[in-house]
Protein backbone atom coordinates (compact mmCIF):
# COMPACT_ATOMS: atom_id res chain seq x y z
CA UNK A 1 181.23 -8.85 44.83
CA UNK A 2 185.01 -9.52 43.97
CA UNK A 3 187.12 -7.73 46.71
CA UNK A 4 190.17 -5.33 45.31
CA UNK A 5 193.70 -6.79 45.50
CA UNK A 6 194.30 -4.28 47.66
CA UNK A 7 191.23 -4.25 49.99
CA UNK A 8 192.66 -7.68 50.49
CA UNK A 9 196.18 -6.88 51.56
CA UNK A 10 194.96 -4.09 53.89
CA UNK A 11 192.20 -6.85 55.74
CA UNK A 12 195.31 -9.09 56.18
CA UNK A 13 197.49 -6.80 57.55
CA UNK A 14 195.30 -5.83 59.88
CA UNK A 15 194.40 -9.28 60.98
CA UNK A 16 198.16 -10.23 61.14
CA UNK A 17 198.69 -7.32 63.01
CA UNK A 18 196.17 -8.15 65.51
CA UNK A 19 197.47 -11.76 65.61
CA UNK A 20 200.87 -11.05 66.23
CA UNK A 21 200.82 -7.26 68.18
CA UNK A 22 204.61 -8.18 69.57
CA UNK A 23 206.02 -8.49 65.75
CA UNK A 24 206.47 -5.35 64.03
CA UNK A 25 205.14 -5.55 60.22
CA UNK A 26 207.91 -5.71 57.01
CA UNK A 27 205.42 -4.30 54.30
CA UNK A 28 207.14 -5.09 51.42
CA UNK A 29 203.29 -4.72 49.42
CA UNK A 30 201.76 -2.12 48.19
CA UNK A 31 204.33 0.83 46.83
CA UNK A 32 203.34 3.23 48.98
CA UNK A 33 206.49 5.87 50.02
CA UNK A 34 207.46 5.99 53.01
CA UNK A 35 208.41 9.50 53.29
CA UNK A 36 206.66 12.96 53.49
CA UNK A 37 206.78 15.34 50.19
CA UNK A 38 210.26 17.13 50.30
CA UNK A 39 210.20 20.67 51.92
CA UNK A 40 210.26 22.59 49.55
CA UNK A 41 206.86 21.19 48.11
CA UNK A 42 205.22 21.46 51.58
CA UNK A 43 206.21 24.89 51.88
CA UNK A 44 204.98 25.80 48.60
CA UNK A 45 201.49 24.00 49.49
CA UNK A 46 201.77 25.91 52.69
CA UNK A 47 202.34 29.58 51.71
CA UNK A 48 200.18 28.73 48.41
CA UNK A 49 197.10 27.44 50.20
CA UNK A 50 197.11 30.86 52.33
CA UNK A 51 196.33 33.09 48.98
CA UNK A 52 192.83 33.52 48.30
CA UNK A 53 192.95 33.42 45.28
CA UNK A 54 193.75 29.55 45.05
CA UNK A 55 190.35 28.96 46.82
CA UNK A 56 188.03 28.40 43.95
CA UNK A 57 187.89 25.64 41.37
CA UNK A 58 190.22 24.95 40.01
CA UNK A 59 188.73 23.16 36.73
CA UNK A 60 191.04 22.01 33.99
CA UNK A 61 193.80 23.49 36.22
CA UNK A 62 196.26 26.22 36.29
CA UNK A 63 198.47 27.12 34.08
CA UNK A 64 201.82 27.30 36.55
CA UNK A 65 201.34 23.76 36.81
CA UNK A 66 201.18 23.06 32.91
CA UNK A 67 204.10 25.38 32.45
CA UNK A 68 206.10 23.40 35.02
CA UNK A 69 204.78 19.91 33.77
CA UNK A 70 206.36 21.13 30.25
CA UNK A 71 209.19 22.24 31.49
CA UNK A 72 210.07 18.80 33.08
CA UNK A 73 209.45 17.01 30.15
CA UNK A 74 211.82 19.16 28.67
CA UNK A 75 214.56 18.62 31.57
CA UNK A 76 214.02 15.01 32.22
CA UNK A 77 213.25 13.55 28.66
CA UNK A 78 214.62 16.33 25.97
CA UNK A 79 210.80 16.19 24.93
CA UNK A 80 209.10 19.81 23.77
CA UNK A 81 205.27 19.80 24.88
CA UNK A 82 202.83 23.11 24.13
CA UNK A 83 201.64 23.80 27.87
CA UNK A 84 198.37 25.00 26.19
CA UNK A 85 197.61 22.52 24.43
CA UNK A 86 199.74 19.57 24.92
CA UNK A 87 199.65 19.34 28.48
CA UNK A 88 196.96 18.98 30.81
CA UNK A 89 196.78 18.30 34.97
CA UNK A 90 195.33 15.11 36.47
CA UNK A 91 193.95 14.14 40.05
CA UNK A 92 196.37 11.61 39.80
CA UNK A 93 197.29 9.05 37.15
CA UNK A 94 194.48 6.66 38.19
CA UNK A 95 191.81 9.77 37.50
CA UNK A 96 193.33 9.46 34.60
CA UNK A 97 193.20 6.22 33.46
CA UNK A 98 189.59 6.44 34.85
CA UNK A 99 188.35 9.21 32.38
CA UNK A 100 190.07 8.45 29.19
CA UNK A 101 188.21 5.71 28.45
CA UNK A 102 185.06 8.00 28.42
CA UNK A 103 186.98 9.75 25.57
CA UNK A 104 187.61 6.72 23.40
CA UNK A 105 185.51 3.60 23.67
CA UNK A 106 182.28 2.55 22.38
CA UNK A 107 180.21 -1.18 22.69
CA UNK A 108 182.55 -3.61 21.16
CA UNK A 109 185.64 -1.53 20.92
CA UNK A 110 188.71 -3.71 21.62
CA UNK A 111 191.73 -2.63 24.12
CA UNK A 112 194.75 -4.47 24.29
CA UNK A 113 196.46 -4.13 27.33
CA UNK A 114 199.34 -5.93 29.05
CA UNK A 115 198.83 -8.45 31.63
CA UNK A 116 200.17 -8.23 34.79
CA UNK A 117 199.60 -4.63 34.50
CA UNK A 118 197.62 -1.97 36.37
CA UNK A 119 193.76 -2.89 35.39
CA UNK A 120 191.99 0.72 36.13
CA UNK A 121 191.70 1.32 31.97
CA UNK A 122 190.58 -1.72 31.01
CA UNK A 123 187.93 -1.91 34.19
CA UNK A 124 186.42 1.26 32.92
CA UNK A 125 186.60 0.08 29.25
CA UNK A 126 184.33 -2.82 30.36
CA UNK A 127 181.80 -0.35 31.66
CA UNK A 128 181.02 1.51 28.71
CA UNK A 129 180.90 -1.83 26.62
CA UNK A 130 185.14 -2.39 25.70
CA UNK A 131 186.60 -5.52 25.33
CA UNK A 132 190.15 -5.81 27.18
CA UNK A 133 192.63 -8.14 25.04
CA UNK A 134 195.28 -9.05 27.14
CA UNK A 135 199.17 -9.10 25.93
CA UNK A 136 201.10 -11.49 28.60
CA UNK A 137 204.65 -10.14 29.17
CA UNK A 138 207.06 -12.73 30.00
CA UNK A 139 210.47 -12.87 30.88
CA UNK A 140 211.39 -14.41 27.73
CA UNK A 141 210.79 -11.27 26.01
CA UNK A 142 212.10 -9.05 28.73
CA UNK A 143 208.04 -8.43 30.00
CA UNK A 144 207.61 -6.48 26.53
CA UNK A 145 204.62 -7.48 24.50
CA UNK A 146 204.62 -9.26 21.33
CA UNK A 147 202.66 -6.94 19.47
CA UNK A 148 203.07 -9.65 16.34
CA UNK A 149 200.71 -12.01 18.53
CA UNK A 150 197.68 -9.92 17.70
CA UNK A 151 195.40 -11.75 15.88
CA UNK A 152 194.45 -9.88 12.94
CA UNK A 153 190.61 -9.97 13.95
CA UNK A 154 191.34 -8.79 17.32
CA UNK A 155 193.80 -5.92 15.53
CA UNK A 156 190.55 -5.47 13.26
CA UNK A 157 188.11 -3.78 16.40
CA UNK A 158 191.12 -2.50 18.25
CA UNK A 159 191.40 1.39 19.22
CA UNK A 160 193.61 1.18 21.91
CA UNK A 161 196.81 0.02 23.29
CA UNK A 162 197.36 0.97 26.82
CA UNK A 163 201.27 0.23 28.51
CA UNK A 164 202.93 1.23 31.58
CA UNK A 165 206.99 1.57 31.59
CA UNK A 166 208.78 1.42 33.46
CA UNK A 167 206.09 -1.64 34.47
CA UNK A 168 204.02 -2.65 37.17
CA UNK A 169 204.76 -4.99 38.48
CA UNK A 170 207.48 -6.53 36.85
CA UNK A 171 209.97 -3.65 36.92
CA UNK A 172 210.93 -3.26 33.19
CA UNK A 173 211.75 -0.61 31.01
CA UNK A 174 210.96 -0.22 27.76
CA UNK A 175 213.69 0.33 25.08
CA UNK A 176 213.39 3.34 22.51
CA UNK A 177 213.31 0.46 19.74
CA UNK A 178 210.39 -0.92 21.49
CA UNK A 179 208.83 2.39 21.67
CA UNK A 180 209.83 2.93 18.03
CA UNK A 181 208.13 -0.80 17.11
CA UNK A 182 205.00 0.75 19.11
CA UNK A 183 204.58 3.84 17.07
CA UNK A 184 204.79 2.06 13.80
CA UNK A 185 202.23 -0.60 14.90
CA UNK A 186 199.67 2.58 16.38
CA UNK A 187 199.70 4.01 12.93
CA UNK A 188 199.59 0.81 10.70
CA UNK A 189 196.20 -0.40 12.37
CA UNK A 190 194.87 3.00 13.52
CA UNK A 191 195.29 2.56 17.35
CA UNK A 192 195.64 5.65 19.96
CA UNK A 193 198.63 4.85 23.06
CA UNK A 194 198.52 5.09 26.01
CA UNK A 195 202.36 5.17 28.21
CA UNK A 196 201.67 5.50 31.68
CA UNK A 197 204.75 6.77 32.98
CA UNK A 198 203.70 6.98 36.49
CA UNK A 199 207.54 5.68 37.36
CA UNK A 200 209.10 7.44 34.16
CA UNK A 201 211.99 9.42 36.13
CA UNK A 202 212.99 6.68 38.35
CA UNK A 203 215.31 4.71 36.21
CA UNK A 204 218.63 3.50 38.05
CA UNK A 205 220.61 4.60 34.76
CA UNK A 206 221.31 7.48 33.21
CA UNK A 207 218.64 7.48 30.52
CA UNK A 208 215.41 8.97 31.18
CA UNK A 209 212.92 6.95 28.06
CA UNK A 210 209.59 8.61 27.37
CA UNK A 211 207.53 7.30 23.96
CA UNK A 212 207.12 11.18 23.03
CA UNK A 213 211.02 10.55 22.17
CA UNK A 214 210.17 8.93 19.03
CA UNK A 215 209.39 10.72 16.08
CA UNK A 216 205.57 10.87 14.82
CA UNK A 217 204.68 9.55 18.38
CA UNK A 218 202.63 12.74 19.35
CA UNK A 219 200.40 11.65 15.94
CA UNK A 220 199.56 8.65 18.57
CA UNK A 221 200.08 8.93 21.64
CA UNK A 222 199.45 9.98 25.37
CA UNK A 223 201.65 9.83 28.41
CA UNK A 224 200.71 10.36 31.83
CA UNK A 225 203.18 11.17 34.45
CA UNK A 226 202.59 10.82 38.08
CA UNK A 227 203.88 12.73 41.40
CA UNK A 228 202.80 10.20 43.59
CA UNK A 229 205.93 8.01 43.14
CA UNK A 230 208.27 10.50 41.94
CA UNK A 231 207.69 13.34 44.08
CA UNK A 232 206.56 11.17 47.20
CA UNK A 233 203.13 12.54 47.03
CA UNK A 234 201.33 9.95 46.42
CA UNK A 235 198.26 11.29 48.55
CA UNK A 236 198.49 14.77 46.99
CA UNK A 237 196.86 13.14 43.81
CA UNK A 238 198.75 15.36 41.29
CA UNK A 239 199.41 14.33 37.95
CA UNK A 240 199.66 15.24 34.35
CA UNK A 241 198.84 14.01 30.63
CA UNK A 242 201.04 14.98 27.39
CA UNK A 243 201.48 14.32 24.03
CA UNK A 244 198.76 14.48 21.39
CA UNK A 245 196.76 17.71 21.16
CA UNK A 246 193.48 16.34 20.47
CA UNK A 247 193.40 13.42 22.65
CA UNK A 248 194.37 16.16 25.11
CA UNK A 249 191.24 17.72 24.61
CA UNK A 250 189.17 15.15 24.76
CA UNK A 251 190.45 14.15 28.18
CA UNK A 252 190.09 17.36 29.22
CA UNK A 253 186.13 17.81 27.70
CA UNK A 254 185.22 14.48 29.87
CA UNK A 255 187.41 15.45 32.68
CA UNK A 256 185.50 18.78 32.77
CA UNK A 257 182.65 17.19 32.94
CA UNK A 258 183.77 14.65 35.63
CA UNK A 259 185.59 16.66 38.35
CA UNK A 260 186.70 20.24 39.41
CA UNK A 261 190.32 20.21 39.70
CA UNK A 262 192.88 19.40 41.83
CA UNK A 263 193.38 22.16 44.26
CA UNK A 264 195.45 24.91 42.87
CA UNK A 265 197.74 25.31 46.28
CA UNK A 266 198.26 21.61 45.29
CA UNK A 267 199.01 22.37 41.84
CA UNK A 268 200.99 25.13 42.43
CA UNK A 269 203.02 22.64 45.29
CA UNK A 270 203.41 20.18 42.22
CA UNK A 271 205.04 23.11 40.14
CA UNK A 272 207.68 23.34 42.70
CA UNK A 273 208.13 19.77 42.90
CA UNK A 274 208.61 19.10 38.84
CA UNK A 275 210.89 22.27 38.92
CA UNK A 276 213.49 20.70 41.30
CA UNK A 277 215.26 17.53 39.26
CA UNK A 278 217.20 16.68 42.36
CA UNK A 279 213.91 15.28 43.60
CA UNK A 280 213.37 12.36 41.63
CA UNK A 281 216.69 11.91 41.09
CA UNK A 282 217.34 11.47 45.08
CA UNK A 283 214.42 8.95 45.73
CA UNK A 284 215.58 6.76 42.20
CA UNK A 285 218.80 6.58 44.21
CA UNK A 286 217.15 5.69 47.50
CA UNK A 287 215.36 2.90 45.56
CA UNK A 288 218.26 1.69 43.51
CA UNK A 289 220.13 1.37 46.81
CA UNK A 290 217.48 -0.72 48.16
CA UNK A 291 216.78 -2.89 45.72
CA UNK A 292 220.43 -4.10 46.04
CA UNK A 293 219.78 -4.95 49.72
CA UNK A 294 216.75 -6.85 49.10
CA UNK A 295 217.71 -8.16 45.49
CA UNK A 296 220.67 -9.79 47.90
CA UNK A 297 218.55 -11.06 50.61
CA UNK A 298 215.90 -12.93 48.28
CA UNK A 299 218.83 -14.39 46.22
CA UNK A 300 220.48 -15.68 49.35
CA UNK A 301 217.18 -17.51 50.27
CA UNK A 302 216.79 -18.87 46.59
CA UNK A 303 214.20 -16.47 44.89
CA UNK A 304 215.22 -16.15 41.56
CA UNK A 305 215.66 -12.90 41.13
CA UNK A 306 217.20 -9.47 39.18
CA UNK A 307 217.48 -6.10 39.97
CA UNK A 308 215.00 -4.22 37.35
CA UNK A 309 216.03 -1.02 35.78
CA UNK A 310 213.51 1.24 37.54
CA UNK A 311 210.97 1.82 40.19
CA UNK A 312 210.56 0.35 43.62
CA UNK A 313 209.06 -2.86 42.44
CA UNK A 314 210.67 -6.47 42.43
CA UNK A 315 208.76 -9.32 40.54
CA UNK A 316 210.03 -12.98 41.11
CA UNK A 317 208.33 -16.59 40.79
CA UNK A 318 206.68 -17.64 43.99
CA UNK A 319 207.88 -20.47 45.25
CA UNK A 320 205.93 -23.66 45.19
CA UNK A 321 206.68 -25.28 48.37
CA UNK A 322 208.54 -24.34 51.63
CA UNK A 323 210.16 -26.72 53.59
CA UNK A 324 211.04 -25.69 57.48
CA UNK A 325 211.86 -25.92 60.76
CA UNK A 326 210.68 -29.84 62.46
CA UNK A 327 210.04 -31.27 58.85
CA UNK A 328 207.26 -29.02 58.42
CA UNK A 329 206.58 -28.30 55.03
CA UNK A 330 203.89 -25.73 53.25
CA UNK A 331 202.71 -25.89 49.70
CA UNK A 332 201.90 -22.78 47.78
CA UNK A 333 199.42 -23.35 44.92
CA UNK A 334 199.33 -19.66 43.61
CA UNK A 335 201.50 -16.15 44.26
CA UNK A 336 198.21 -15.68 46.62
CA UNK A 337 198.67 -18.38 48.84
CA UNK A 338 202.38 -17.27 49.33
CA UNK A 339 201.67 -14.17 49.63
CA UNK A 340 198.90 -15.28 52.56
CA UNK A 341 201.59 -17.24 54.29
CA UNK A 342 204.75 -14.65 54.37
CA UNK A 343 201.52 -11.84 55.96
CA UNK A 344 200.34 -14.72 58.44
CA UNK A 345 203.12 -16.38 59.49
CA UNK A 346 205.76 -14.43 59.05
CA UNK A 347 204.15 -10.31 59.32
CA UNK A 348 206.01 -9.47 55.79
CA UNK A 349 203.49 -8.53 53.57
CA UNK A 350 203.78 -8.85 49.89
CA UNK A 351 201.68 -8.66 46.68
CA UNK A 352 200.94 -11.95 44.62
CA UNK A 353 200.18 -11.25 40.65
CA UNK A 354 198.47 -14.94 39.13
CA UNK A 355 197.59 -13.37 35.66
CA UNK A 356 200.58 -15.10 33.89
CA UNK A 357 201.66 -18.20 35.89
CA UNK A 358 202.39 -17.79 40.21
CA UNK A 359 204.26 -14.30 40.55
CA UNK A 360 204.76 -11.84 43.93
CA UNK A 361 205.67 -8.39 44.22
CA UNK A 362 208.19 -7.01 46.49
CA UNK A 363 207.93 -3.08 46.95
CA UNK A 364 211.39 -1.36 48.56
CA UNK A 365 209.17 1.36 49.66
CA UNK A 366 209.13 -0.24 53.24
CA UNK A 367 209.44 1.85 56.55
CA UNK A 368 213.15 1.99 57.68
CA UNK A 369 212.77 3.70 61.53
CA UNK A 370 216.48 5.02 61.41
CA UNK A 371 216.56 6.38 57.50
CA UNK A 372 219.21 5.39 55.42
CA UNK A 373 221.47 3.82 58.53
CA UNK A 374 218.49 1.61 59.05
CA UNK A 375 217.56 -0.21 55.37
CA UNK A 376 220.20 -2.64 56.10
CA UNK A 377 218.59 -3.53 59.48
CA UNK A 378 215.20 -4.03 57.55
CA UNK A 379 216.43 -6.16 54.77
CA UNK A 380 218.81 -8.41 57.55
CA UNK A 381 215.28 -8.59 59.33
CA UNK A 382 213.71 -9.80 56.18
CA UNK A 383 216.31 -12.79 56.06
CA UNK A 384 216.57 -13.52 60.01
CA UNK A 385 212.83 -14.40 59.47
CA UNK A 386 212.44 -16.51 56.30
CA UNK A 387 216.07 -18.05 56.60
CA UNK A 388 214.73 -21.23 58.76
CA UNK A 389 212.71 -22.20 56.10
CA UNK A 390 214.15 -23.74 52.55
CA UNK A 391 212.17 -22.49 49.53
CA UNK A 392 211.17 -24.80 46.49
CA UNK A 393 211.04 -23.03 43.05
């Protein structure tokens, strides 16, 4: 009966919308892009989806696509993958995260996952019997998790650990060390990894970081990569998993067994995409760019906030109370409540995150109507609205 975070968001805007039809909606929530694929993928999907012989199932995929998929690992993160038996295509990194727990976990098999964090692993852990312990990730420790924490009982019925970095929400990167730390601690106590990397080659720095770096990681670990954030096609639901060769094949047995592909005009569209690095590297700058802008605008109204090292996300403390214009004054109990009050009053939606104290997530995927000459407008926007009011933290 619980509604999805994001069923939520979508109800509100639409009711905010429908209150307010003379304010145009900031949608600063879910990290949607807000551009098309770039042309050279839609031509590829176009001339690709006229061949016949792309019209069948497509099953465990094709191998242009796993070719390509190795090949970017190769470009982006110095990482060698077999694309027979290392790689493997995904509908999408939620697919993903949807199936391998099919592969892995049995009644009363423990998963420690990081909390805030994307739930869709430990959700399907839960339905074949899992128990989800959660790692919080606090500032403090740069929203890394303390792997020491385990308790050695919980370590005990533990099979896997399941991250996502660069994160989401909070906008960190992981640091080889960490990764390093995380490959020792898999082996030691018997655990399989899983990195979802679904923001992997937008970092605002040089270094592109993928766990697979680290030596003795393939013994451990999977990655999944994404071209829904990196690629802008987040509706083409193309993806890809890498690293270990059996826990390849075990995703790809269930997977099998689950669903017939992703399109191969799709897949062969992807190809195109992970072949050009001037992709990813053009919308990390686009985001990097914007997340000054807004970084600026939130600090000028008192968030307390940093520009993270990747992605299109900003995490920051909600505020507690607002104070505004004619003494009125608004108390928020929870990142939800704020989060209800910027989409009500204010048509700027945002994403609250309660797991570890009263968080909200900014996304700088937002619509700009003039491109790149118009950002500014929407961030100046952003601060013309909220400025009357005085934020408590």
């Amino acid at each position: 009966t619980a509604i999805y975070k994001f069923e939520k968001l979508k109800r509100a805007k639409a009711a905010a919308r429908k209150a307010k039809p003379d304010v145009a909606l900031i949608d600063l929530g879910v990290g949607e892009p807000d551009e098309m694929a770039f042309p050279r993928v839609v031509q590829a999907l176009q001339s690709e989806a006229a061949k016949p012989e792309n019209r069948g199932y497509a099953d465990n995929g094709g191998a242009d696509f796993r070719q390509a998929a190795a090949r970017y690992m190769k470009a982006l993160f110095g990482v060698d993958v077999d694309p027979d038996t290392e790689v493997l295509h995904s509908i999408g990194s939620k697919a993903a995260l949807s199936i391998l727990p099919a592969c892995l976990i049995n009644p009363g098999d423990v998963v420690l996952m990081t909390v805030p964090g994307y739930p869709v692993f430990g959700t399907h852990a839960r339905y074949y019997g899992g128990v989800v312990h959660n790692l919080r990730l606090t500032a403090d420790n740069g929203f890394l998790p303390d792997l020491k924490a385990v308790p050695a009982d919980v370590l005990a019925r533990a099979k896997v650990l399941v991250l996502n970095y660069p994160n989401n929400p909070t906008g960190a990167v992981a640091t080889r060390a960490f990764y390093e730390e995380v490959v020792a601690f898999a082996k030691q106590h018997r655990l399989v990894v899983i990195q979802d990397a679904a923001y992997g080659s937008l970092h605002f720095g040089a270094e592109q970081l993928s766990i697979l770096q680290v030596p003795g990681a393939k013994d451990v670990a999977l990655e999944l990569h994404s071209l829904s954030k990196s690629h802008n096609m987040t509706g083409w639901r193309i993806g890809f998993v890498a690293g270990n060769a059996l826990l390849v094949r075990a995703y790809g047995d269930v997977k099998d067994n689950t669903d017939s592909g992703q399109f191969l005009g799709i897949q062969k569209a992807g190809a195109a995409g992970l072949d050009d690095a001037s992709i990813p590297r053009a919308i990390a700058a686009k985001y990097s760019r914007r997340m000054d802008l807004l970084v600026g605008v939130l600090g000028r109204l008192g968030f307390q906030v940093r520009k993270p090292g990747a992605g299109c996300f900003l995490y920051t403390p909600a505020p507690r109370a607002a104070a505004g214009p004619g003494g009125a004054r608004v108390a928020f109990d929870s990142g939800e409540a704020f989060s209800q009050w910027m989409i009500t009053e204010h048509l700027i939606s945002t994403v609250p995150w309660d797991d570890c104290g009263a968080f909200v997530r900014f996304s700088v995927t937002f619509v700009s109507p003039r491109g790149e000459a118009g950002e500014a407008e929407v961030a100046a926007e952003v601060q013309r609205r909220l400025s009357p009011w005085k934020f408590e933290f």
